[in-house]
Protein backbone atom coordinates (compact mmCIF):
# COMPACT_ATOMS: atom_id res chain seq x y z
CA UNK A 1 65.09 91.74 -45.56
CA UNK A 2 67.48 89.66 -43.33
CA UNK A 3 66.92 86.02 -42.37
CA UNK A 4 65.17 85.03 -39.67
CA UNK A 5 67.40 83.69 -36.40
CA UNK A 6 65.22 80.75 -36.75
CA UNK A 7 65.74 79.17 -40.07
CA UNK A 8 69.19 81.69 -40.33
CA UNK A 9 71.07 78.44 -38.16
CA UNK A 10 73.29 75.49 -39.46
CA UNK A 11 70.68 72.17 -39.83
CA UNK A 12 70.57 70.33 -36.77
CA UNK A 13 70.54 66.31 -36.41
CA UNK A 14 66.72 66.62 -36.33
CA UNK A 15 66.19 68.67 -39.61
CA UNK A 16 68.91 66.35 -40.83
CA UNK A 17 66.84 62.93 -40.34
CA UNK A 18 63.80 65.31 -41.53
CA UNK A 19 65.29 66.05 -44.63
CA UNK A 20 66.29 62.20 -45.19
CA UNK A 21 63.04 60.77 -44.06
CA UNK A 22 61.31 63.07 -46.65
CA UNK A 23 63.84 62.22 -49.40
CA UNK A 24 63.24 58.88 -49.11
CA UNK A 25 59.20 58.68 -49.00
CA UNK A 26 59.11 61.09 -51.43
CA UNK A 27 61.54 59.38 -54.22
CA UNK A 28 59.43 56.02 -53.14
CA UNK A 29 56.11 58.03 -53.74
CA UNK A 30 57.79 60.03 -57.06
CA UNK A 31 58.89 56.57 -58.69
CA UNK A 32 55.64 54.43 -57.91
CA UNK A 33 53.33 57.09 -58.81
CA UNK A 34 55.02 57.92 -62.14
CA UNK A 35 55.56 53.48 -63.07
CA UNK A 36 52.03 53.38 -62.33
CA UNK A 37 50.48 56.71 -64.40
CA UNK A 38 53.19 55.37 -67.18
CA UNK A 39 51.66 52.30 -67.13
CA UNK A 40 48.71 53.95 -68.49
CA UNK A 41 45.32 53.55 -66.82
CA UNK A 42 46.41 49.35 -65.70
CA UNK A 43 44.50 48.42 -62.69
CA UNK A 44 46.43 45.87 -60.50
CA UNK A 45 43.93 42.87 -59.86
CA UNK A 46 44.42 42.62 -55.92
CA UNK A 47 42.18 45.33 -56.05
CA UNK A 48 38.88 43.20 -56.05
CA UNK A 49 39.32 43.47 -52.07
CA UNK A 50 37.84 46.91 -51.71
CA UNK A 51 34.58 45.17 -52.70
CA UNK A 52 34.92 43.81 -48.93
CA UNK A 53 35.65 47.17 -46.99
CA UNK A 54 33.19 49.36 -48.87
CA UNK A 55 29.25 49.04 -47.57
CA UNK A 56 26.91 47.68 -50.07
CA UNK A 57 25.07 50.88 -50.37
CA UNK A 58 28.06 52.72 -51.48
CA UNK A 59 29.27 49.69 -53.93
CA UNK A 60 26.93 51.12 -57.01
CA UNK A 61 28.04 50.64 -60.67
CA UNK A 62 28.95 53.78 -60.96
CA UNK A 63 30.80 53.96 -57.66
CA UNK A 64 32.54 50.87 -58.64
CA UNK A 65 33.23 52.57 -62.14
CA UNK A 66 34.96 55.43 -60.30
CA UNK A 67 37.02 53.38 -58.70
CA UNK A 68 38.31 51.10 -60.58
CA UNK A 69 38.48 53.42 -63.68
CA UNK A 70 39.52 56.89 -62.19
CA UNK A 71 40.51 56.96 -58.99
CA UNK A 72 42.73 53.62 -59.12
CA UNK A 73 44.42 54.35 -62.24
CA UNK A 74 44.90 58.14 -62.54
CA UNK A 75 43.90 59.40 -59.12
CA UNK A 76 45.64 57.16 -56.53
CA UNK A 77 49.32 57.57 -58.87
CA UNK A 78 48.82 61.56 -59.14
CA UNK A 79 48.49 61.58 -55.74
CA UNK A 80 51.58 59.67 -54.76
CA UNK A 81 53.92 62.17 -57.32
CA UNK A 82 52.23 65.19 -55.39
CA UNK A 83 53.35 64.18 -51.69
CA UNK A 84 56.24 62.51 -53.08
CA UNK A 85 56.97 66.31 -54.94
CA UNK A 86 56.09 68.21 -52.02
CA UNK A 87 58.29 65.74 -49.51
CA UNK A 88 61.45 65.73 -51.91
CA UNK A 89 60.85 70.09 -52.03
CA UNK A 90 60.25 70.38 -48.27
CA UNK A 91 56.97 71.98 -48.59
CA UNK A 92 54.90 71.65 -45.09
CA UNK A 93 56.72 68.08 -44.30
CA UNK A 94 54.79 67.59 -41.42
CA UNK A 95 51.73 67.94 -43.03
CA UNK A 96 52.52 66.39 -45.57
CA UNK A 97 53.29 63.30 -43.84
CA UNK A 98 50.08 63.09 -41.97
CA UNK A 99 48.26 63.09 -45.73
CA UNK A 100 50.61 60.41 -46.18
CA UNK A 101 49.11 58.13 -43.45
CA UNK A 102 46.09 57.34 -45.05
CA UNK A 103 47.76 56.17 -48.21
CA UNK A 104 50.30 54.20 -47.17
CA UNK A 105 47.95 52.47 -44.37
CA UNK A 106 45.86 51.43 -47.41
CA UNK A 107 48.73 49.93 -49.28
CA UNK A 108 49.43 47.88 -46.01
CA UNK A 109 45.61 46.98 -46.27
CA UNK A 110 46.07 45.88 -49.85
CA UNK A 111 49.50 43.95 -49.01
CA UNK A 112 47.43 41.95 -46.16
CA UNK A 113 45.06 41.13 -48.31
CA UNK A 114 47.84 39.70 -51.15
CA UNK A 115 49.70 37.91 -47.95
CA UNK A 116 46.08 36.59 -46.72
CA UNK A 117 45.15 35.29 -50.34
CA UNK A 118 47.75 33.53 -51.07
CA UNK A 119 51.47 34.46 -53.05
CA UNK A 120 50.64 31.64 -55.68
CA UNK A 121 47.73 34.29 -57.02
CA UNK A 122 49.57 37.56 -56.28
CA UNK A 123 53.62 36.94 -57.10
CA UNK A 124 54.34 40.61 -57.07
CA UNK A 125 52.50 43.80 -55.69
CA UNK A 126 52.54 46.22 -58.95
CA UNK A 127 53.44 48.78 -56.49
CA UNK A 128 55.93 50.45 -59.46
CA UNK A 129 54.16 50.03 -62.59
CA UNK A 130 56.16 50.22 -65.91
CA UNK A 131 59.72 49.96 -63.47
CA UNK A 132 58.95 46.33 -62.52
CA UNK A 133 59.47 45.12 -66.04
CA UNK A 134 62.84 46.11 -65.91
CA UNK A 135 63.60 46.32 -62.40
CA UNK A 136 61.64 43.30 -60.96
CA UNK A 137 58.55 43.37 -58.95
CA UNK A 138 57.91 43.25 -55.16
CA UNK A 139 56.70 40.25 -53.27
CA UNK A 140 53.70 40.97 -51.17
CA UNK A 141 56.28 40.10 -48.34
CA UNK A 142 58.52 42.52 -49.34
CA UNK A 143 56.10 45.00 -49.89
CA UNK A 144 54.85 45.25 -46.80
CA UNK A 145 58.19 45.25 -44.83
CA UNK A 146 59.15 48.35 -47.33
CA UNK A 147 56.05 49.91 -46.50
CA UNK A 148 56.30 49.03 -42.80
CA UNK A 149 59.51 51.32 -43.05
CA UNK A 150 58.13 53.69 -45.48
CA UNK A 151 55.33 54.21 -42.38
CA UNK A 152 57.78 54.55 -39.79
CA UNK A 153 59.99 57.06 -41.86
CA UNK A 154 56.17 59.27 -42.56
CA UNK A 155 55.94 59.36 -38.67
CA UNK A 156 60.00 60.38 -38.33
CA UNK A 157 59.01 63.44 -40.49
CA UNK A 158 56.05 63.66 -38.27
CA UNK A 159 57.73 63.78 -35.11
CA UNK A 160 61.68 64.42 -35.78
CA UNK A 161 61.01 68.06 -37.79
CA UNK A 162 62.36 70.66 -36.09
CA UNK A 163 59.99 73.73 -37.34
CA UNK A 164 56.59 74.54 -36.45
CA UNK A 165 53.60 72.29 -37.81
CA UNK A 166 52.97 74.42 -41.27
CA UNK A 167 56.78 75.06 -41.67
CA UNK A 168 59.00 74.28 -44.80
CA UNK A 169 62.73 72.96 -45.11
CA UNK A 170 64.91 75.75 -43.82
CA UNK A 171 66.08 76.28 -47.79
CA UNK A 172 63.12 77.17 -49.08
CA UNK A 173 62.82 79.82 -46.31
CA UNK A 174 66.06 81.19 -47.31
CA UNK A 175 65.05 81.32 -50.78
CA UNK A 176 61.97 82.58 -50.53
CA UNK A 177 63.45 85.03 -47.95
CA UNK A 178 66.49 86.44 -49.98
CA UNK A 179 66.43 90.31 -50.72
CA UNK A 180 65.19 90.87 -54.53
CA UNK A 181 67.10 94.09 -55.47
């Protein structure tokens, strides 16, 4: 089975920036979302703000539970290794990216919030879990510039990669596409 012409071509500049844009999101997403599943089950405590964005009727013990027990915890960090996976592999980028959106608009929410309380009660973001201890923690400052650029490299991969929407990195293609004799 020969190659497509399409993905059969040298990388271009665009799949180029594609490939680094995902590279570095996904190795951002990969490391936070193992330091914080490593850190096993620790909830950072600027979370209290989501108490102000979600409606009273939703805000139920056991919603609240959920949250701050599942989701924030296990949840939020498995979800940051799978797009951070699937960006580093080259699986659907684009895709990918857009699912990205949502998450890393939320951890400019949380960041304003920090910021908006005050430093004094939030010194660091806990953005990395276990790899702050050794490595050093993020201001909320410096959080939000990093994920300021982490946004703008999400909407790179967005609108910088050269294949169609539901595409993959051109290697995976040629793996997936060599003869098995």
């Amino acid at each position: 089975m020969p190659l497509d012409y399409e993905y059969a071509k040298k990388p271009t500049v665009r799949s180029v920036i594609s490939i680094v844009a995902c590279l570095l999101v996904g190795l951002t997403l990969l490391l936070a979302g193992g330091g914080k599943l490593a850190d096993l089950g620790q909830v950072p405590g600027q979370t209290e703000f989501l108490d102000r964005f979600i409606p009273d009727f939703l805000m139920t013990p056991e919603f609240a539970q959920f949250i701050g027990m599942v989701f924030i915890p296990w949840i939020l960090p498995a979800a940051e290794i799978l797009i951070g996976l699937a960006l580093i592999i080259g699986i659907w980028p684009r895709l990918i990216a857009i699912l990205f959106l949502p998450l890393v608009l939320g951890f400019m929410a949380n960041n304003s919030y920090m910021i908006a309380t005050g430093v004094d009660k939030y010194p660091t973001c806990e953005c990395f879990g276990i790899w702050e201890r050794w490595l050093g923690g993020l201001t909320p400052w410096q959080s939000m510039y990093y994920d300021i650029i982490l946004l703008i490299l999400a909407i790179i991969i967005i609108i910088v990669h050269p294949e169609p929407f539901f595409s993959h990195q051109f290697w995976i293609h040629k793996i997936l596409s060599r003869d098995k004799t």
